[in-house]
Protein backbone atom coordinates (compact mmCIF):
# COMPACT_ATOMS: atom_id res chain seq x y z
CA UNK A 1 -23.53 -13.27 -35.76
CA UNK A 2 -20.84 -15.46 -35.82
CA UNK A 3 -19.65 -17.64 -39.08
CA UNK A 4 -20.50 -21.45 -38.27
CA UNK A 5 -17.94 -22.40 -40.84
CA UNK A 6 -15.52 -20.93 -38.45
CA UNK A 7 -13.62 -22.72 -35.32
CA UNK A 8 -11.85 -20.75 -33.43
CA UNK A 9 -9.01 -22.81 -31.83
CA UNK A 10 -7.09 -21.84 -28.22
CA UNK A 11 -3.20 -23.09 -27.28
CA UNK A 12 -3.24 -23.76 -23.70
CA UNK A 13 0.81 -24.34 -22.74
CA UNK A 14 1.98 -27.70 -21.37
CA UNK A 15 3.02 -26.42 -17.96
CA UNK A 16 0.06 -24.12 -16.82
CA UNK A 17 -1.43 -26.98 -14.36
CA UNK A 18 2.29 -27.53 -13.22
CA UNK A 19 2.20 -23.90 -12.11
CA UNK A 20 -1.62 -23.40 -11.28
CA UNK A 21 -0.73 -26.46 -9.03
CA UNK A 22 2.00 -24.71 -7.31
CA UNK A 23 0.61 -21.49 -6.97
CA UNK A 24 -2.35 -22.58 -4.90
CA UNK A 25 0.59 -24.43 -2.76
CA UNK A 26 1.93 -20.77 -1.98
CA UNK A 27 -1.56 -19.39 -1.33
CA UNK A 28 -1.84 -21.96 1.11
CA UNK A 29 1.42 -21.42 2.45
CA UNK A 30 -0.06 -17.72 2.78
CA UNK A 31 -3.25 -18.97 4.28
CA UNK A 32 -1.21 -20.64 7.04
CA UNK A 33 0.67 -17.73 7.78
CA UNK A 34 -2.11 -15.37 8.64
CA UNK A 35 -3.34 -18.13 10.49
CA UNK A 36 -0.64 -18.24 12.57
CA UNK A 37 -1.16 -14.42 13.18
CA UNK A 38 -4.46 -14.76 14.13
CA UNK A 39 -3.24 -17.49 16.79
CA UNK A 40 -0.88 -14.83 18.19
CA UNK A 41 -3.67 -12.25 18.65
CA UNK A 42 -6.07 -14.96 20.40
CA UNK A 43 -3.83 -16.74 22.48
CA UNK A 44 -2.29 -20.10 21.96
CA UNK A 45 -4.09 -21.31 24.94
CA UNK A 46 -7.47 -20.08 24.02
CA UNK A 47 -10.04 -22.14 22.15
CA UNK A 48 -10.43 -19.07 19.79
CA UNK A 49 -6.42 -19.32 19.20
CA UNK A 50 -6.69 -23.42 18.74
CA UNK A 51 -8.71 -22.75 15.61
CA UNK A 52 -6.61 -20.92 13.65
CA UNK A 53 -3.50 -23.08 14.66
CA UNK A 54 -5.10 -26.04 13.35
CA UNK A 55 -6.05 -24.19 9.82
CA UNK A 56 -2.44 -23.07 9.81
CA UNK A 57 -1.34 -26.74 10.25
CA UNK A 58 -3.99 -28.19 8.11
CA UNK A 59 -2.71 -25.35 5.40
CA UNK A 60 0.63 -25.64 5.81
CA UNK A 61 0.15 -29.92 5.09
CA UNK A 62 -2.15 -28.97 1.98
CA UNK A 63 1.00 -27.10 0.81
CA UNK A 64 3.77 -29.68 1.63
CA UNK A 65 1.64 -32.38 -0.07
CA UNK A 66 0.77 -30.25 -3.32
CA UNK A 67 4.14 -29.67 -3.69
CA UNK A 68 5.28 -32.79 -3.31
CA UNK A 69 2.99 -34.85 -5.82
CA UNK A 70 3.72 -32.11 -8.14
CA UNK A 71 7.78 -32.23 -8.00
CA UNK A 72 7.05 -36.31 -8.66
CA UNK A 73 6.11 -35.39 -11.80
């Protein structure tokens, strides 16, 4: 059972959304990469290859703008 009278108290540091921020910018970085793969092994020119190009693009803009607005500040 635990004692009422005691509060237990966490530190979180001052920089781990900073850096949770940017690491999701470099999984989708990753993302768009694999995409990109997956493009190569459909076919540019092939509906089935458009999809993946436009995940890679949409990724690769998720990253770009993460990274900026967290670099502002």
């Amino acid at each position: 059972m635990r004692d009422e009278r005691r509060r237990e108290r966490y530190f979180v540091d001052g920089d781990v959304r900073h850096e949770t921020t940017l690491a999701s910018a470099r999984g989708m970085v990753q993302v768009a990469e694999v995409a990109r793969q997956g493009v190569t092994v459909l076919g540019r020119d092939t509906p089935a290859g458009n999809r993946p190009e436009n995940m890679a693009r949409l990724s690769e803009h998720i990253s770009e703008t993460t990274e900026d607005n967290t670099s502002d500040g």
